[in-house]
Protein backbone atom coordinates (compact mmCIF):
# COMPACT_ATOMS: atom_id res chain seq x y z
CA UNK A 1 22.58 183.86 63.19
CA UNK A 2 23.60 180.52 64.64
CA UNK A 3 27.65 180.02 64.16
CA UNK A 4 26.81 176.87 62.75
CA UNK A 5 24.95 178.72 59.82
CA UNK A 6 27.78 181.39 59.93
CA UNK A 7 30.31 178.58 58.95
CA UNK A 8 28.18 176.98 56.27
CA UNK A 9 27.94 180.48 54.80
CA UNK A 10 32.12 181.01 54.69
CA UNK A 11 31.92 177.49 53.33
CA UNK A 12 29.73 178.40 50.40
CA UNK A 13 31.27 181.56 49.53
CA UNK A 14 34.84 179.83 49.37
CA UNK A 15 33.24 177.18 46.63
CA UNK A 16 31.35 179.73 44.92
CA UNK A 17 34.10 181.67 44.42
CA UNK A 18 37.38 179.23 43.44
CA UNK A 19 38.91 180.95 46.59
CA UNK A 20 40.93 178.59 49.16
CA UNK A 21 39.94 180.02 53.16
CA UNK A 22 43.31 179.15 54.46
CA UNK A 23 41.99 178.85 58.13
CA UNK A 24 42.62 175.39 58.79
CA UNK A 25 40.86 175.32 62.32
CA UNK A 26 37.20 176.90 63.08
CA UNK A 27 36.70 174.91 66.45
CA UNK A 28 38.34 178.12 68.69
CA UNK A 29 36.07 180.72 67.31
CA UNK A 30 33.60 182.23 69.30
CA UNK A 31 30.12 184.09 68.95
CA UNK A 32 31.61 187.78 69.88
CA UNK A 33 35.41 187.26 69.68
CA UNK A 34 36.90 188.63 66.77
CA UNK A 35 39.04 186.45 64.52
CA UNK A 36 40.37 186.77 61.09
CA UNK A 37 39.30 185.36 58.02
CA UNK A 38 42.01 184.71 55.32
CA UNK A 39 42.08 182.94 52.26
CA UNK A 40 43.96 182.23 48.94
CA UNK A 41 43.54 182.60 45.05
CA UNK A 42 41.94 185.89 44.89
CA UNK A 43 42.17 187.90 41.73
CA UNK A 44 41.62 191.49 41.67
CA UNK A 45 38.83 193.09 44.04
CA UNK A 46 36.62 190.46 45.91
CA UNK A 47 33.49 191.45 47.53
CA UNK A 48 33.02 189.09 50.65
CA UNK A 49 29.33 188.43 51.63
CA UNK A 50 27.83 186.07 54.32
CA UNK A 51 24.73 184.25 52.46
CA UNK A 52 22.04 182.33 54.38
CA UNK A 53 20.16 179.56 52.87
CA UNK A 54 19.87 176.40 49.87
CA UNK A 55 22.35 177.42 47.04
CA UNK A 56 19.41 177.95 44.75
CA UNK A 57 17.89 180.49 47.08
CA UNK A 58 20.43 182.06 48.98
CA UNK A 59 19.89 185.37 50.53
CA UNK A 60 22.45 188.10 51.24
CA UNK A 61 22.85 188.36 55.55
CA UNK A 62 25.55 190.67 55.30
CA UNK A 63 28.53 192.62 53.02
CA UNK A 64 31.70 191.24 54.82
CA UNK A 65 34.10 193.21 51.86
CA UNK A 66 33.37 194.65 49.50
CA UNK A 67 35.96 195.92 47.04
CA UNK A 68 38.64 194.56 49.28
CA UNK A 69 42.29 194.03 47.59
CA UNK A 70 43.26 192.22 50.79
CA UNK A 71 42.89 188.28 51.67
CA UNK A 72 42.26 189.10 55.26
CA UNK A 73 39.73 190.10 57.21
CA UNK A 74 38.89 190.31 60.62
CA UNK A 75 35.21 189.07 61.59
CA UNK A 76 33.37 188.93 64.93
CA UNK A 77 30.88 186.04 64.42
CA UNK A 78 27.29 187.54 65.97
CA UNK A 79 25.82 186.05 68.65
């Protein structure tokens, strides 16, 4: 998946949701380098997963959480 796309996807799942990503800079992350992924305003378990595609026809790329009572997790965009 393009990083481009992988970005749009984090974007979508953080409106879906009503959750706040409170990463304020995506220009340093790199296909292959791990970073971490945090965010704000969860309640209870979240399940975390990285959706390709129109928001009427979105399909599922990959579980990032799932379960998770944390609001970080570390992510290694693919190349």
């Amino acid at each position: 998946m393009h990083f481009a796309k992988f970005l749009a996807a984090v974007a979508s799942l953080a409106m879906a949701n009503a959750i706040a990503f409170t990463n304020s800079d995506y220009s340093g992350i790199t296909a292959g380098v791990p970073f971490t992924l945090t965010w704000s305003g969860q309640v209870g378990l979240a399940n975390l997963l990285l959706k390709n595609g129109p928001a009427e026809n979105q399909l599922l790329v990959a579980t990032i959480a799932s379960k998770s009572s944390t609001t970080a997790i570390p992510r290694t965009p693919p190349h």
